[in-house]
PDB file of N, CA and C in Angstrom:
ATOM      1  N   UNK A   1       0.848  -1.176   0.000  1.00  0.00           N
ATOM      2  CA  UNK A   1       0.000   0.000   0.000  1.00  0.00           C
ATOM      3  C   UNK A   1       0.895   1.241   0.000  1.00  0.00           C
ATOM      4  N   UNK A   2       0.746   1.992  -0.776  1.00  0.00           N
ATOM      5  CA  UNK A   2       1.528   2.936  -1.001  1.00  0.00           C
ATOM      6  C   UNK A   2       0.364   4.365   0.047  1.00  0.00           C
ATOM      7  N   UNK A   3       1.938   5.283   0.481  1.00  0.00           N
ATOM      8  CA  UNK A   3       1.340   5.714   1.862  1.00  0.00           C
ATOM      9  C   UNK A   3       1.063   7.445   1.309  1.00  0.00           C
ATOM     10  N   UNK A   4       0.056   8.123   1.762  1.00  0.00           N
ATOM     11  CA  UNK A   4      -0.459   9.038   1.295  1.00  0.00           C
ATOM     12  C   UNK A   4      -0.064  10.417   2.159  1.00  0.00           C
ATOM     13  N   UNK A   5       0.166  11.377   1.427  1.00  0.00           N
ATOM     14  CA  UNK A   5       0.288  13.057   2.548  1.00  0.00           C
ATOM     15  C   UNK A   5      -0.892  13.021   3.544  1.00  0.00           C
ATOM     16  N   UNK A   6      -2.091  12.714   3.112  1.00  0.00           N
ATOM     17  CA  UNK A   6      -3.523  12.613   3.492  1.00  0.00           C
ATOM     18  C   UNK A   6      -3.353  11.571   4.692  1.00  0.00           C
ATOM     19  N   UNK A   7      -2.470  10.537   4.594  1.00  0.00           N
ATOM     20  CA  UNK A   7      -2.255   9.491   5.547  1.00  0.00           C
ATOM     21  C   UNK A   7      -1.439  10.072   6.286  1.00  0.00           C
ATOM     22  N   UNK A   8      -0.480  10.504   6.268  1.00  0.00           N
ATOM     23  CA  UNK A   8       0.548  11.266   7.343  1.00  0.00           C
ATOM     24  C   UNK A   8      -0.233  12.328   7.847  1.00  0.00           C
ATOM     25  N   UNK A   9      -0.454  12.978   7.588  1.00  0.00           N
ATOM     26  CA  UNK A   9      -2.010  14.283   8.427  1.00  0.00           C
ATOM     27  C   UNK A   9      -2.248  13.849   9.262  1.00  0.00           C
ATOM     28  N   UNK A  10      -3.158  12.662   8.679  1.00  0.00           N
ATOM     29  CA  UNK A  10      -3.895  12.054   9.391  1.00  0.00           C
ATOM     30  C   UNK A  10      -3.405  11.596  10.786  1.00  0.00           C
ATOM     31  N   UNK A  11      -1.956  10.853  10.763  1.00  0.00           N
ATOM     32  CA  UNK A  11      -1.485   9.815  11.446  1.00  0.00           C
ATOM     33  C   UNK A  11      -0.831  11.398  12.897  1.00  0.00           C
ATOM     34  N   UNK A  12      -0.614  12.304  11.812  1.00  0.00           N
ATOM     35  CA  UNK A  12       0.391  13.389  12.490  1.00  0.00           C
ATOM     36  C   UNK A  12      -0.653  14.318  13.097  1.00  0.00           C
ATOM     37  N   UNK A  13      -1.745  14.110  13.338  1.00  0.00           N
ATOM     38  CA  UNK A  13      -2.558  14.928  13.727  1.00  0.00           C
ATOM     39  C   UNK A  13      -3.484  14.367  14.981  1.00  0.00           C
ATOM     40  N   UNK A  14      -3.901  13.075  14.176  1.00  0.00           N
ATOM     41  CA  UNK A  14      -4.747  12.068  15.741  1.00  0.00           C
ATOM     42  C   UNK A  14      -3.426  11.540  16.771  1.00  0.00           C
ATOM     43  N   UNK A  15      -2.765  11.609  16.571  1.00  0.00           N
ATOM     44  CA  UNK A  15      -1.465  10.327  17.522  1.00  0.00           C
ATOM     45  C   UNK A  15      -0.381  11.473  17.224  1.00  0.00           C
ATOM     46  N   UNK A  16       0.453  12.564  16.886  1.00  0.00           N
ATOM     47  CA  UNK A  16       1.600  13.136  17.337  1.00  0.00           C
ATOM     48  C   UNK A  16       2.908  12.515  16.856  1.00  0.00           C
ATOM     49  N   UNK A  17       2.437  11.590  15.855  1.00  0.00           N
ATOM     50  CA  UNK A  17       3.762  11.324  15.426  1.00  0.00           C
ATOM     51  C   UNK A  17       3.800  11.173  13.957  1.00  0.00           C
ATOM     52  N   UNK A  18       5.131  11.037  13.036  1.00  0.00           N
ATOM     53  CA  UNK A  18       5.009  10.999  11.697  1.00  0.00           C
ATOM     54  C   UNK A  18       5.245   9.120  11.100  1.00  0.00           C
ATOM     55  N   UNK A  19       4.820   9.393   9.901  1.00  0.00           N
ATOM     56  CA  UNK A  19       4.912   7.515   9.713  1.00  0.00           C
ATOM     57  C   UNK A  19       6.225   7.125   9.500  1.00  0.00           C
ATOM     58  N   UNK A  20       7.170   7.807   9.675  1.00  0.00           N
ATOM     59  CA  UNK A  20       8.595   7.064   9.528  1.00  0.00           C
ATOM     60  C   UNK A  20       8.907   6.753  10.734  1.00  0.00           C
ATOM     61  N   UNK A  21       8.399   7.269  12.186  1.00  0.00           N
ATOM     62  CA  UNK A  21       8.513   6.663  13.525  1.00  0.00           C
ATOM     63  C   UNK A  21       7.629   5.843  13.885  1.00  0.00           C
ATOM     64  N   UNK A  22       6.122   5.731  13.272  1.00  0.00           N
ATOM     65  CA  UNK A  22       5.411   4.660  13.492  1.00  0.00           C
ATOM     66  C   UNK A  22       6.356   3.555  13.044  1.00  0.00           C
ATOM     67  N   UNK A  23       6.469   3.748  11.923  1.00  0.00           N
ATOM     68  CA  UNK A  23       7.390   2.375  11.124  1.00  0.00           C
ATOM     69  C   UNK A  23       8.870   1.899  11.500  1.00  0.00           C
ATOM     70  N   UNK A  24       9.417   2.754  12.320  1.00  0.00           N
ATOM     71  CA  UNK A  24      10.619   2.087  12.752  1.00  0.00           C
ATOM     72  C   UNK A  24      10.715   1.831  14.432  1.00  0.00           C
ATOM     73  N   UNK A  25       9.278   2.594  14.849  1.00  0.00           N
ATOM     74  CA  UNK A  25       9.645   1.911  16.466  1.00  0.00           C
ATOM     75  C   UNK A  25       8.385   1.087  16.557  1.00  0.00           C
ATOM     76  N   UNK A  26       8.824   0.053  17.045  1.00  0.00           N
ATOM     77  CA  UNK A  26       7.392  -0.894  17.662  1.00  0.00           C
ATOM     78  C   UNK A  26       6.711  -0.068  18.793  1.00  0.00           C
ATOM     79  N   UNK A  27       7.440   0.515  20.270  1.00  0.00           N
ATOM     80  CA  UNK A  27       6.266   0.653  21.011  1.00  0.00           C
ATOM     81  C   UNK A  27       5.787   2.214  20.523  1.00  0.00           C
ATOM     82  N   UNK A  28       6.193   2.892  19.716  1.00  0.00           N
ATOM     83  CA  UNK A  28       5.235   3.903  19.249  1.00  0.00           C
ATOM     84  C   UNK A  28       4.332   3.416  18.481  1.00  0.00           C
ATOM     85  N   UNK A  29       4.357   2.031  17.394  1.00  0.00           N
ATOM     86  CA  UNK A  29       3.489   1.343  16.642  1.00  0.00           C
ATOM     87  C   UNK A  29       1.937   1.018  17.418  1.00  0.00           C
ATOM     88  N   UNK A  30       2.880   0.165  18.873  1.00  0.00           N
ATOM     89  CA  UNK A  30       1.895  -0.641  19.492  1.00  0.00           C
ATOM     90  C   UNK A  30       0.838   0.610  20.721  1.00  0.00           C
ATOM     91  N   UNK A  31       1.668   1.719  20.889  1.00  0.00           N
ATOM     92  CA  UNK A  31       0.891   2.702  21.164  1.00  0.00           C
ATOM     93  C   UNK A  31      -0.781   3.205  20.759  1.00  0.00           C
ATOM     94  N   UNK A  32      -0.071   3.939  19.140  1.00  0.00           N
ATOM     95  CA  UNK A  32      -0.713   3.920  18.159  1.00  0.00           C
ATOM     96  C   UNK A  32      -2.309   3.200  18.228  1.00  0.00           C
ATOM     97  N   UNK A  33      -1.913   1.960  18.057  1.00  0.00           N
ATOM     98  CA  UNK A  33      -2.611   0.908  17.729  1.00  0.00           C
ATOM     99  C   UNK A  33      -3.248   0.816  19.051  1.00  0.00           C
ATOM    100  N   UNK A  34      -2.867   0.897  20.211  1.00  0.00           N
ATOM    101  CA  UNK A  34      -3.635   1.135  21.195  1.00  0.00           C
ATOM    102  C   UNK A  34      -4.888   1.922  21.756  1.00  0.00           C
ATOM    103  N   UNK A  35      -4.376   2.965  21.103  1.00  0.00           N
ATOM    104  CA  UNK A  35      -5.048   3.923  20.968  1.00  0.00           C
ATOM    105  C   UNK A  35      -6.292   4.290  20.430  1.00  0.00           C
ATOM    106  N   UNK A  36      -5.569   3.482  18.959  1.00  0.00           N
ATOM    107  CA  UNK A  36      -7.142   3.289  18.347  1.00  0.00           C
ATOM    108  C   UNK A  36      -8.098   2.673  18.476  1.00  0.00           C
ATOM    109  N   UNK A  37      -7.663   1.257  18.794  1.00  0.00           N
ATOM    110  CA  UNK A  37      -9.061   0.348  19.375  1.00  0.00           C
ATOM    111  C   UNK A  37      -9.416   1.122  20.310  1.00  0.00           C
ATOM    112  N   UNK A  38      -9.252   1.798  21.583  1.00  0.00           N
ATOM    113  CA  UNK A  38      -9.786   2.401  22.227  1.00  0.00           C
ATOM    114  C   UNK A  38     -10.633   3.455  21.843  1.00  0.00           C
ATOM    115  N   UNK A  39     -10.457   4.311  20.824  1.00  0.00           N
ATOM    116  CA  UNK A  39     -10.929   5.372  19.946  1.00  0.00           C
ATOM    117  C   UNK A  39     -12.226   4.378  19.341  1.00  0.00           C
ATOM    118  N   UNK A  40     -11.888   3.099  18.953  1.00  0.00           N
ATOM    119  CA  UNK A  40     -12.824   2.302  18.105  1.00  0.00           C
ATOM    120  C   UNK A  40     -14.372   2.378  19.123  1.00  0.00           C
ATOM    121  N   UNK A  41     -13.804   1.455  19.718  1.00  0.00           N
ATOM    122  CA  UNK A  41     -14.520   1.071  20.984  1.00  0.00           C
ATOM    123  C   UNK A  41     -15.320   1.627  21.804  1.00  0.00           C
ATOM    124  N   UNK A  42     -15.017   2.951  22.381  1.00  0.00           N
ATOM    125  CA  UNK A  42     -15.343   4.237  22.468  1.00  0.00           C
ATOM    126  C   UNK A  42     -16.573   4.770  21.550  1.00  0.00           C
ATOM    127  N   UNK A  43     -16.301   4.642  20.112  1.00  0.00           N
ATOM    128  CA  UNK A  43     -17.473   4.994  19.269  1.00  0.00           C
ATOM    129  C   UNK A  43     -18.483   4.078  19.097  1.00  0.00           C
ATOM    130  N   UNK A  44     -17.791   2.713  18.962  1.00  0.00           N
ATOM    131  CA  UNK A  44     -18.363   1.575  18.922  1.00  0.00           C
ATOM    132  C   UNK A  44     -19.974   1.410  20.174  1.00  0.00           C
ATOM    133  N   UNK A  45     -19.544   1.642  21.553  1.00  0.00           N
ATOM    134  CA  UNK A  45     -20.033   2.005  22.498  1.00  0.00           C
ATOM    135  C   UNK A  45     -21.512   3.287  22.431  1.00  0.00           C
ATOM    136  N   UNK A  46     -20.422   4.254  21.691  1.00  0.00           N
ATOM    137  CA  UNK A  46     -21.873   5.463  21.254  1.00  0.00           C
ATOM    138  C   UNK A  46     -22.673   5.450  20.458  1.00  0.00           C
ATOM    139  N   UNK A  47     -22.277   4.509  19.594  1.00  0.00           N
ATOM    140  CA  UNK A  47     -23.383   4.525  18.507  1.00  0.00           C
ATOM    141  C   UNK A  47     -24.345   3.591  18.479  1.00  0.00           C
ATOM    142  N   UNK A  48     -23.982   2.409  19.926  1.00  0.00           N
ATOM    143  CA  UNK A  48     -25.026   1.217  20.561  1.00  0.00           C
ATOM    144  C   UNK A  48     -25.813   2.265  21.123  1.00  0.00           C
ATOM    145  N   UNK A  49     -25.689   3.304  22.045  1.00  0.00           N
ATOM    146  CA  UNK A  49     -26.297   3.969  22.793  1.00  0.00           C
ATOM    147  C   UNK A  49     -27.193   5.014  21.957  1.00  0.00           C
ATOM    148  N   UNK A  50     -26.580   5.384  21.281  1.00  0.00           N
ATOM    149  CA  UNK A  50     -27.384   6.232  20.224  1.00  0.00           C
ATOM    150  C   UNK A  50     -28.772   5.659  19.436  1.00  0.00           C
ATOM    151  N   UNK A  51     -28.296   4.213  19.302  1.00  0.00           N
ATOM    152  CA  UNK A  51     -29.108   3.366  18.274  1.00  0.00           C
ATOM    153  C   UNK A  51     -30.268   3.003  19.274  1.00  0.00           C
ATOM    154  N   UNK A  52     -29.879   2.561  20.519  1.00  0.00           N
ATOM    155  CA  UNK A  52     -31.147   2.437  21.306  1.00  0.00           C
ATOM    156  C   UNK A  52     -31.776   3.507  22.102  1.00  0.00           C
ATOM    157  N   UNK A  53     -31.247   4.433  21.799  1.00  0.00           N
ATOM    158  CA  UNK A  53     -32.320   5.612  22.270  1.00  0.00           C
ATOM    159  C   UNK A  53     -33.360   5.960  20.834  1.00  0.00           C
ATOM    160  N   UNK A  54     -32.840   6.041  19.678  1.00  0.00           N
ATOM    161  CA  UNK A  54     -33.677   6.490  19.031  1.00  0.00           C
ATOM    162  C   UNK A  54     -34.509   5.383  18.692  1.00  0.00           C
ATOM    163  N   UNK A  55     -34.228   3.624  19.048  1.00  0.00           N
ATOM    164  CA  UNK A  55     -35.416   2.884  18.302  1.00  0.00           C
ATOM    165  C   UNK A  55     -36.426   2.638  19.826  1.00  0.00           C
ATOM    166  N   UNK A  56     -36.551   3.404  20.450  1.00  0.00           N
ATOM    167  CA  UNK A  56     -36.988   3.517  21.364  1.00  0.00           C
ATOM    168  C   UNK A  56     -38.568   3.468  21.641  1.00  0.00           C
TER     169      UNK A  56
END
């Protein structure tokens, strides 16, 4: 997969770091990646809550 300016923004804007340090350190990788399932999960969570308030 070839990696995009739009992808570095991205990466350099939610998480604080650029993709040549994602890619050469693991625990900034596994950070990262931490992070996001939590971010996931988090939404994952609001949009159960959301969904059963409005079929209410």
């Amino acid at each position: 997969m070839k990696y995009t300016n739009e992808m570095e923004k991205a990466l350099l804007t939610a998480h604080g770091v650029c993709y040549e340090e994602y890619k050469r350190k693991l625990h900034v990788r596994l950070e990262v990646e931490k992070r996001r399932e939590q971010d996931y999960l988090t939404c994952k969570r609001l949009v159960s809550d959301l969904d059963g308030k409005i079929h209410v």
